[in-house]
Protein backbone atom coordinates (compact mmCIF):
# COMPACT_ATOMS: atom_id res chain seq x y z
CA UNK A 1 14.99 2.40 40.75
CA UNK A 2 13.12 0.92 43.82
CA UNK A 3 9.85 1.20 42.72
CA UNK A 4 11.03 -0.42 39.68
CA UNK A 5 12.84 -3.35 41.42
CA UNK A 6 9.58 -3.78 44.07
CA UNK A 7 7.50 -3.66 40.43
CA UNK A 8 9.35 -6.77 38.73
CA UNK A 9 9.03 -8.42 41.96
CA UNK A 10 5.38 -8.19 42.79
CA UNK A 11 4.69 -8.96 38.86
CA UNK A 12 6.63 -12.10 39.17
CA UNK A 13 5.21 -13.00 42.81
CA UNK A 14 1.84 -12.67 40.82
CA UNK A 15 2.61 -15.86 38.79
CA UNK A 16 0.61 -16.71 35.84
CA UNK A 17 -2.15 -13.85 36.21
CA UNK A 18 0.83 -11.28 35.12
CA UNK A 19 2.17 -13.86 32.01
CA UNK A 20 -1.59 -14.05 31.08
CA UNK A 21 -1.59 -10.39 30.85
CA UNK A 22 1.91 -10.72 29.57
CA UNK A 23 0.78 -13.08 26.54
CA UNK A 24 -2.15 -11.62 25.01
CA UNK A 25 -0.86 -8.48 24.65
CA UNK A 26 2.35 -9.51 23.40
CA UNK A 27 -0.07 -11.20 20.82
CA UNK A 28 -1.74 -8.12 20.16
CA UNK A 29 2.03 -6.31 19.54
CA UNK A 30 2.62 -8.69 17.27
CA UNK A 31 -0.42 -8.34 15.00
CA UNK A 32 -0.07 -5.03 15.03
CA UNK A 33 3.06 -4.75 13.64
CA UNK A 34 2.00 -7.87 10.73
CA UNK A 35 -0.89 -6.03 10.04
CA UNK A 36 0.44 -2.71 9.42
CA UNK A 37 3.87 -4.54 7.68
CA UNK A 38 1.58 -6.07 5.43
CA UNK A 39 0.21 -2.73 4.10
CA UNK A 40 3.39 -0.89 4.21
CA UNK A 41 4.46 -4.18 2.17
CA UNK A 42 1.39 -3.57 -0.25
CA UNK A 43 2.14 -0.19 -0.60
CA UNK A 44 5.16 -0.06 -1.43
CA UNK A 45 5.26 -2.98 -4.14
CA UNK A 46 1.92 -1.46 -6.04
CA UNK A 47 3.69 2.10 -6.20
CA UNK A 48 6.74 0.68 -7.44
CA UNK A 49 4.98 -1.55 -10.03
CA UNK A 50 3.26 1.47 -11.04
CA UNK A 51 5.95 3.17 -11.45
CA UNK A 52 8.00 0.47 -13.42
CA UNK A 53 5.36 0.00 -15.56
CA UNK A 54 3.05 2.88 -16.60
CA UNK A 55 3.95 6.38 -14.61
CA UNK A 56 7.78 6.34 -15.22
CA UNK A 57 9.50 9.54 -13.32
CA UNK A 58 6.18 11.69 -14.49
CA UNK A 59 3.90 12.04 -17.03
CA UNK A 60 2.85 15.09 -19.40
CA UNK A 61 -0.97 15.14 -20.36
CA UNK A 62 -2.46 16.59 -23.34
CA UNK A 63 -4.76 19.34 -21.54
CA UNK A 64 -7.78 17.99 -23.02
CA UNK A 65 -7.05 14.47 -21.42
CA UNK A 66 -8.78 12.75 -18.60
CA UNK A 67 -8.23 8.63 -18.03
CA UNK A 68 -11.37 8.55 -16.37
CA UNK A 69 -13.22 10.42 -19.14
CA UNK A 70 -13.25 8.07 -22.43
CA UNK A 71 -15.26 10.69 -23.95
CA UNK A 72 -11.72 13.12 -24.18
CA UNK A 73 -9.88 10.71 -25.81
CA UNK A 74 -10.97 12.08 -29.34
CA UNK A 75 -9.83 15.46 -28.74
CA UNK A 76 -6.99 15.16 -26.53
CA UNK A 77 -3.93 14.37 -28.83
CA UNK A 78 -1.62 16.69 -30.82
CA UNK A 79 2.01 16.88 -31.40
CA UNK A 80 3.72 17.10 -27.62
CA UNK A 81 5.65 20.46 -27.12
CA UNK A 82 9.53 20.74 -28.69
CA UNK A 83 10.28 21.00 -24.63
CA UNK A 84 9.05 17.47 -24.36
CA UNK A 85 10.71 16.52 -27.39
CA UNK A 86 13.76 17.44 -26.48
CA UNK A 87 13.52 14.61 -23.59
CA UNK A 88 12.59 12.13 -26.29
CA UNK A 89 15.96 13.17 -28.66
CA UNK A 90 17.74 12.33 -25.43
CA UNK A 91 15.88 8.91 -24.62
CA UNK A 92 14.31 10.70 -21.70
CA UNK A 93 10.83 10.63 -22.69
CA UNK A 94 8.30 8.16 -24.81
CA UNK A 95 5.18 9.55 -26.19
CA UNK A 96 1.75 6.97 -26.24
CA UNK A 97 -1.29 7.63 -28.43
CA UNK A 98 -4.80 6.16 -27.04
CA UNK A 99 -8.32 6.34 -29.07
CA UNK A 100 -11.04 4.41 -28.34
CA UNK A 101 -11.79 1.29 -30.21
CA UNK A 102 -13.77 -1.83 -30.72
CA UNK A 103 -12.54 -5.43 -30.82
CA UNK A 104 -14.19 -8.33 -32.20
CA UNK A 105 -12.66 -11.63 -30.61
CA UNK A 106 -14.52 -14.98 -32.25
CA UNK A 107 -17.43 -12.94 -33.32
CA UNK A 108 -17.96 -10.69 -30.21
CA UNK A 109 -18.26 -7.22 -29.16
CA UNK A 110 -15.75 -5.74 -26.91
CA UNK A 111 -14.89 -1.99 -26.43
CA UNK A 112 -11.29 -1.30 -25.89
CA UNK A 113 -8.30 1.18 -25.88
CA UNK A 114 -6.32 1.08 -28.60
CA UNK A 115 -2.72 2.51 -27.53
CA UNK A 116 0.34 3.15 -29.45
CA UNK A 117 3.78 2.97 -27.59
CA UNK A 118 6.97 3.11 -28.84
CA UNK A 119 8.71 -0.63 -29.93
CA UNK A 120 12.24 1.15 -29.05
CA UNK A 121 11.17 2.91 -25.50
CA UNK A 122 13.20 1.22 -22.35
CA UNK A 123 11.56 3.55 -19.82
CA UNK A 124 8.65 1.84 -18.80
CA UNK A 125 8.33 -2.40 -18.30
CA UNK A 126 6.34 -2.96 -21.11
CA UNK A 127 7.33 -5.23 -23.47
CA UNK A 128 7.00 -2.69 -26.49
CA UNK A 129 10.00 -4.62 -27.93
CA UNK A 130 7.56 -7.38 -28.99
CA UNK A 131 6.17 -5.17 -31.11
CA UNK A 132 8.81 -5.30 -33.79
CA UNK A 133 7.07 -5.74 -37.07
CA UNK A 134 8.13 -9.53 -37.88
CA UNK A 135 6.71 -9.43 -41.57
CA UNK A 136 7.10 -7.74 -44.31
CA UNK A 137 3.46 -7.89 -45.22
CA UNK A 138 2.58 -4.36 -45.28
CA UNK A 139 -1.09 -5.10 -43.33
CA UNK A 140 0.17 -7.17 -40.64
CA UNK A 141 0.03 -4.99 -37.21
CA UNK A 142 1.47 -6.53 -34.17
CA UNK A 143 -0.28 -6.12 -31.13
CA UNK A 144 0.44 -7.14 -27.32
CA UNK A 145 -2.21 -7.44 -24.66
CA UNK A 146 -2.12 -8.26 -20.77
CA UNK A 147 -2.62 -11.58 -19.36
CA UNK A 148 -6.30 -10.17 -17.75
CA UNK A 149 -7.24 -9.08 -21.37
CA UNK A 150 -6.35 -12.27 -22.98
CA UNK A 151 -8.39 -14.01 -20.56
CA UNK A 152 -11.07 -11.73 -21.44
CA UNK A 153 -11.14 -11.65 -25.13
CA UNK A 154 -10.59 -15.51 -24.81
CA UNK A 155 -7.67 -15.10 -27.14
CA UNK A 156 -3.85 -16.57 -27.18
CA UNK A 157 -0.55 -15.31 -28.62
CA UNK A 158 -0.52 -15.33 -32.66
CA UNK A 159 -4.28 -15.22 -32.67
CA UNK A 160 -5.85 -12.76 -35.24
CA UNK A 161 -8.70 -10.12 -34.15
CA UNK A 162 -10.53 -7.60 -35.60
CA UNK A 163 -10.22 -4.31 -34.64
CA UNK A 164 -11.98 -0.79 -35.49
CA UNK A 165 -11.33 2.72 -34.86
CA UNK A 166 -12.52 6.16 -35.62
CA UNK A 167 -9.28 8.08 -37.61
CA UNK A 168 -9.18 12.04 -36.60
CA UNK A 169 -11.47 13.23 -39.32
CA UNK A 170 -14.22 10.94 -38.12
CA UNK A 171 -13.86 8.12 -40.41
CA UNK A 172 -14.20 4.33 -39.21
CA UNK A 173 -11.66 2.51 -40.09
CA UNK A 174 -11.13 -1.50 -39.15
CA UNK A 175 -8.39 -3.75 -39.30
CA UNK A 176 -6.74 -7.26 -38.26
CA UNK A 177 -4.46 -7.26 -35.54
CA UNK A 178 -2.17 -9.95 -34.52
CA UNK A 179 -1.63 -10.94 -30.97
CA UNK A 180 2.60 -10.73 -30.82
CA UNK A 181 2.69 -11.56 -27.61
CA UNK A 182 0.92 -11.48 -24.18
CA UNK A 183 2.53 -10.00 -20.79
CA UNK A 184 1.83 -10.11 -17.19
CA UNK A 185 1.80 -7.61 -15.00
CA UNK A 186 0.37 -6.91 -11.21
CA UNK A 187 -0.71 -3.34 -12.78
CA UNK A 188 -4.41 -4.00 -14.13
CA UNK A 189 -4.49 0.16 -15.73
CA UNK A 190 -1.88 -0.92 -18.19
CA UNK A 191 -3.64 -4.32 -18.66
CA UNK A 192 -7.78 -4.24 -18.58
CA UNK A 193 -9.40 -3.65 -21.50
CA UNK A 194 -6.46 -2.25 -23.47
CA UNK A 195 -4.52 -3.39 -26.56
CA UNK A 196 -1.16 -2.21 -27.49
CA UNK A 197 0.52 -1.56 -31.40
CA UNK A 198 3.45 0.74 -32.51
CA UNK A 199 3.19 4.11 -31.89
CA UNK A 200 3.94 4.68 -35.83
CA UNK A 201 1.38 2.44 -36.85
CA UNK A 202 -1.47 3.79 -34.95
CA UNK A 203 -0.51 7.47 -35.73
CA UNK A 204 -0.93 6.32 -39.28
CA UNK A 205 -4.10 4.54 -38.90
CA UNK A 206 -5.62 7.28 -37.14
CA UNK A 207 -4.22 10.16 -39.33
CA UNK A 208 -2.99 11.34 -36.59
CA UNK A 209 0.84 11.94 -37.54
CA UNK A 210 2.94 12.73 -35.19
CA UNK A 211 0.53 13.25 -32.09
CA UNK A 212 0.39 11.75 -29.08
CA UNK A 213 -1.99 11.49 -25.85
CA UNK A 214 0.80 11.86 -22.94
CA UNK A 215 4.21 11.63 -22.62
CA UNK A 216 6.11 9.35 -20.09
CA UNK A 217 9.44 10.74 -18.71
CA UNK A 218 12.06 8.18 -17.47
CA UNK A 219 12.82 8.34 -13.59
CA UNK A 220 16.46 9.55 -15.01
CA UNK A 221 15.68 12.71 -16.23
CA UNK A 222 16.55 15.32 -13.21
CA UNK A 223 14.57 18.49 -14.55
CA UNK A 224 11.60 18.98 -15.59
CA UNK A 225 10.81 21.38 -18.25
CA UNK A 226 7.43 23.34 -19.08
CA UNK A 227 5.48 21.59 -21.40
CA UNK A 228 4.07 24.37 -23.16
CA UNK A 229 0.62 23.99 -22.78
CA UNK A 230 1.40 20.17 -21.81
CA UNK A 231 0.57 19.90 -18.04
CA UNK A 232 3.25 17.82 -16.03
CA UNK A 233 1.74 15.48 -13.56
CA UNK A 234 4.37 14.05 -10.86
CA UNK A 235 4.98 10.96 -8.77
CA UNK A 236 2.25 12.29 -6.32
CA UNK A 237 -0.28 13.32 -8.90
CA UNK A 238 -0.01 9.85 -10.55
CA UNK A 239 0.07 7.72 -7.35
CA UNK A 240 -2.92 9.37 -5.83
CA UNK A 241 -5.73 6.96 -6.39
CA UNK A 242 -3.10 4.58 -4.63
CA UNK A 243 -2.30 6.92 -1.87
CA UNK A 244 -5.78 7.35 -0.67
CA UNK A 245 -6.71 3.45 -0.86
CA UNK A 246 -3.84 3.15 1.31
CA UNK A 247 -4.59 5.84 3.90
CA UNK A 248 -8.14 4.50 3.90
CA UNK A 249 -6.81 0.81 4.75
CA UNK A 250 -4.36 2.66 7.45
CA UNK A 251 -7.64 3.73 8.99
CA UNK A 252 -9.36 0.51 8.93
CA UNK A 253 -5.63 -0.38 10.56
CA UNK A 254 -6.14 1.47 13.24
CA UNK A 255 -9.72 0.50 14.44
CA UNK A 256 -8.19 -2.89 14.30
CA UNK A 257 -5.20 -1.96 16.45
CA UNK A 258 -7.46 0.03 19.07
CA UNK A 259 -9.78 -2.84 19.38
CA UNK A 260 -6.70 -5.72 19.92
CA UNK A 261 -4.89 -3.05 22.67
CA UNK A 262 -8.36 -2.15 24.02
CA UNK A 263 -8.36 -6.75 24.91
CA UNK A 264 -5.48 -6.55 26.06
CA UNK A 265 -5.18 -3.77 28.26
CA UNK A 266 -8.41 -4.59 29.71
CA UNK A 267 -6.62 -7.29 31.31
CA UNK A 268 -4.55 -4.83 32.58
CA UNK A 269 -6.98 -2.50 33.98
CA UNK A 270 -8.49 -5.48 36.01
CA UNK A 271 -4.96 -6.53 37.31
CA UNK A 272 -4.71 -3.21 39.05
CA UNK A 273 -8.00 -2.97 40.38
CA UNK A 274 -7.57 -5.97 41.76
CA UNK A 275 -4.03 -5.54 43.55
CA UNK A 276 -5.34 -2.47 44.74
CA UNK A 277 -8.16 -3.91 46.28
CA UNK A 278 -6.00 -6.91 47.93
CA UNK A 279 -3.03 -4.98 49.32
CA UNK A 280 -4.46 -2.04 50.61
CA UNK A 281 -2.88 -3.19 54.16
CA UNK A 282 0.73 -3.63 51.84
CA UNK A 283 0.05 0.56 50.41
CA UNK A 284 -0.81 1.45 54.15
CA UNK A 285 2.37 0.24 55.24
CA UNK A 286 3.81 1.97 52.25
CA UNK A 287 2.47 5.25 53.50
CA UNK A 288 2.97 4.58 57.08
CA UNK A 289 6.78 4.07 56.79
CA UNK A 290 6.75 7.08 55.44
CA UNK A 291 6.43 6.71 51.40
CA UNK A 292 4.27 9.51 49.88
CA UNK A 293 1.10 8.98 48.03
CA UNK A 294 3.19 9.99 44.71
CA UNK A 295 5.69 7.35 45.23
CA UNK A 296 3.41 4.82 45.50
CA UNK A 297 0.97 5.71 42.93
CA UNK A 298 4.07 5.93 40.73
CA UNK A 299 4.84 2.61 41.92
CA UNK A 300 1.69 0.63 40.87
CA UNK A 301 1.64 2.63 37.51
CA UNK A 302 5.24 1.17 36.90
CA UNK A 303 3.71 -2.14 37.94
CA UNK A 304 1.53 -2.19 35.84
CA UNK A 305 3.14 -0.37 32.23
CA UNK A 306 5.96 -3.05 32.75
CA UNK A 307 3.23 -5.53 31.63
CA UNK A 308 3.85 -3.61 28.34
CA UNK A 309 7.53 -3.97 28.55
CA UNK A 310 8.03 -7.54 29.16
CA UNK A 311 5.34 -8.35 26.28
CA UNK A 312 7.26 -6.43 23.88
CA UNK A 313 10.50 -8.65 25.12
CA UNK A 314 7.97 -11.88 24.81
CA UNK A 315 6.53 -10.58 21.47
CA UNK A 316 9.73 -9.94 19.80
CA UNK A 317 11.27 -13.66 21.07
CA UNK A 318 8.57 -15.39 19.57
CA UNK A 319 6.86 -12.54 16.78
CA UNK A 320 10.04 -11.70 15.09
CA UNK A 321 11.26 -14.88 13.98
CA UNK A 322 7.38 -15.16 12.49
CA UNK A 323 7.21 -11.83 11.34
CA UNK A 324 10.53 -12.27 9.02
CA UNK A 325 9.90 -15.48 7.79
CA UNK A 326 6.50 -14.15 6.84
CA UNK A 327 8.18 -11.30 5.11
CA UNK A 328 10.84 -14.05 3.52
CA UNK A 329 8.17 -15.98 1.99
CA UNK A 330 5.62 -13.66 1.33
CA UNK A 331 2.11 -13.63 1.54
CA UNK A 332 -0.14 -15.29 -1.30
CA UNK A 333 -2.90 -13.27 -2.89
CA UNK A 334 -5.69 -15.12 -4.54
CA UNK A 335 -5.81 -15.10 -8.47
CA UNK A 336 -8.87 -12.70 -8.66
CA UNK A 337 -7.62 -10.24 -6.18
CA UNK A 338 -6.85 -7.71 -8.47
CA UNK A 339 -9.65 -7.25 -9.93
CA UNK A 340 -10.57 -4.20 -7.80
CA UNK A 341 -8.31 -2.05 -10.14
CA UNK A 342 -5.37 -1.95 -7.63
CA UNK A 343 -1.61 -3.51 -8.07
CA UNK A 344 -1.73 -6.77 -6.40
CA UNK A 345 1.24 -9.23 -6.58
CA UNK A 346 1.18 -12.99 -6.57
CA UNK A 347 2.24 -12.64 -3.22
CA UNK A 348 3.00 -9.54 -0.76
CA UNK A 349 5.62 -8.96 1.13
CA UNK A 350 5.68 -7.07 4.22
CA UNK A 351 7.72 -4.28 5.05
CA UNK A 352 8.88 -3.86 9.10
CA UNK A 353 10.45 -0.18 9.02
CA UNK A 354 12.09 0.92 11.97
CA UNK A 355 9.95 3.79 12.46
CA UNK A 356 6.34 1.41 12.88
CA UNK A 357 8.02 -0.60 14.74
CA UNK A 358 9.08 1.84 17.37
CA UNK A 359 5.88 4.07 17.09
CA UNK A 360 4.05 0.88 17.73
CA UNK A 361 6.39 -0.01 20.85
CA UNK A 362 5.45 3.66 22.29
CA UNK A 363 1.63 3.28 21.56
CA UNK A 364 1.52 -0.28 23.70
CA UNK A 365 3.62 1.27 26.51
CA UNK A 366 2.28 4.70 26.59
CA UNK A 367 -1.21 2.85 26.27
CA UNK A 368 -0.77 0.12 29.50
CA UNK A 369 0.81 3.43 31.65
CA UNK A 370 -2.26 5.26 30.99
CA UNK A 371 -4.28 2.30 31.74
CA UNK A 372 -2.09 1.70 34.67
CA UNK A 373 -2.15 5.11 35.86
CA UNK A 374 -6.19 5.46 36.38
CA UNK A 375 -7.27 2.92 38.77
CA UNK A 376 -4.23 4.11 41.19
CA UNK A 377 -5.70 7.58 41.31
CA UNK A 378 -7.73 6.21 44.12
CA UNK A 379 -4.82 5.96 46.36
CA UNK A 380 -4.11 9.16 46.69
CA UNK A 381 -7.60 9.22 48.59
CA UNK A 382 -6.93 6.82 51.15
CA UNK A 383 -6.25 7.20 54.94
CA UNK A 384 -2.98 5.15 56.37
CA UNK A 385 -4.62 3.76 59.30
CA UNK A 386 -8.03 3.02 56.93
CA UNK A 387 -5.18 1.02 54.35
CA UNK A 388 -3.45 -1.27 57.35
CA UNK A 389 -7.40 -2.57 58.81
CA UNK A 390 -7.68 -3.19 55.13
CA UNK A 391 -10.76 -0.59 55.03
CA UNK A 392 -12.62 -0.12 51.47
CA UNK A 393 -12.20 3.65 50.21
């Protein structure tokens, strides 16, 4: 308790070199915590986008498909297993149909999935219900697209496009579909090069009766069952591709945190070589009254780590108020960031959990008493009467 109490009073004898200190690293606490708020923020609103809109509580895959092989699409559909239908007799599961497809908007070329989803299905965001066939004209096929894809195919709601497809024996087939209605979303895999008709429809089209590409099962089921030779992919399966663009940002996170504490806590570093260097007579006095070399290397490293301490108290007076009013207004992306691939909001909104908080707090103060600690190693080496004439070790 003395060496603490003999700590806050040299720091605040020491004027504005220790608030210096004091300030830019309660600067670098506080981007710290933004930065890795921001893509706790990010994460968390792209996996449960995804989730809201195209993974559900889990997914069953034909075994023949692959989303990032087009060429499996043609083999991998087939009526899903009566396990998996069960879930669908008990609203617990809708089945979607994908083959590949070509649309020509005003004349062009575009290739394009052509998926079938059911108009009655309430367990993923899409708007299936706009599907709803609206006429009783037995070739009219309502379709619904994403806001990316309409800006693509340069085409607006109740527009008319030509569409063509290959059925299951091989045949090409075309037809006009009519935009029903177009939807935005921040998930760009549901969205990008896709169209969307009733399930029904497209099984007919494609002579494919019945069959289906994947299932989706609604967060509310709590078991589930084998899929025959369905294979069930889960919430970690599904968010992968999102999981590892986050842990690779997290890394990039880091570098950027080491470098702002490695500024900071250079200051630091200095600080103590310097006091060490001007009161050597003060440490021989120390030593001569009778303090041991411990107590008074303990005593400079507590001199210096409560640099750490009173710019966490500085950071949080003036970083929190920031921080949530940051987090209350979000932060805005630009229109084409999402064109990566990944779920990008309008806006982001960071995400301060306890638990980064407080592992940051312990990484700036176990940082500055490590920092603190070294250059006072070199009083352990000096000689009393060599402190008090103020003799260099």
């Amino acid at each position: 308790m003395l060496e603490f109490k003999l700590a806050i009073k040299n720091l605040l004898g020491s004027g504005l070199r220790t608030w210096l200190n004091v300030t830019v690293l309660s600067i670098a606490f506080v981007i710290i915590i933004f930065y890795n708020g921001m893509l706790d923020g990010w994460n968390m609103q792209a996996s449960n986008d995804t989730r809201a809109w195209e993974t559900g509580g889990g997914q069953y895959w034909h075994p023949e498909y692959n989303p990032y092989d087009p060429f499996t699409f043609a083999d991998s559909h087939s009526q899903p297993p009566e396990a998996v239908e069960k879930l669908k007799e008990k609203g617990l599961m809708t089945p979607v149909l994908i083959t590949q497809a070509t649309a020509y908007p005003s004349g062009r070329l575009v290739n394009i999935l052509l998926k079938g989803v059911d108009p009655e299905q309430k367990i993923v965001a899409i708007p299936s219900h706009m599907l709803k066939e609206i006429s009783e004209d037995p070739e009219y096929i309502p379709a619904i697209i994403g806001k990316r894809m309409a800006q693509s195919l340069r085409i607006n709601e109740g527009d008319r496009m030509l569409v063509r497809w290959r059925d299951a024996n091989g045949t090409f087939d075309a037809r006009e579909v009519t935009i029903a209605a177009i939807f935005q979303t921040t998930v760009p895999s549901i969205d990008a090069g896709q169209v969307w008709i009733p399930l029904e429809k497209l099984q007919d089209l494609t002579r494919m009766y019945g069959e289906a590409t994947y299932a989706i099962v609604s967060p509310q089921s709590t078991s589930n069952p084998v899929g025959g030779e369905w294979i069930f992919k889960d919430d970690k399966a599904l968010l992968k591709d999102l999981a590892d663009i986050m842990a690779a940002k997290k890394g990039s996170s880091r570098v950027i945190s080491s470098l702002l504490l490695a500024i900071a806590l250079l200051a630091i570093f200095d600080t103590q070589i310097l006091s060490i260097f001007r009161r050597q007579k003060e440490i021989g006095t120390y030593i001569a009254l009778g303090m041991t070399r411990l107590r008074v290397v303990y005593l400079f490293t507590i001199e210096g780590t409560t640099h750490s301490l009173l710019a966490i108290l500085t950071g949080m007076a003036w970083g929190m108020p920031l921080l949530f009013w940051i987090q209350k207004t979000g932060i805005p992306m630009p229109a084409n960031a999402d064109q990566a691939g990944v779920s990008i909001a309008d806006k982001i909104t960071p995400y301060y959990g306890a638990g980064m908080i407080m592992a940051t707090v312990l990484l700036v103060i176990i940082s500055s008493l490590i920092v603190s600690y070294l250059p006072t190693k070199r009083i352990s080496k000096m000689k009393p009467t060599d402190a008090l004439r103020g003799k260099l070790v």
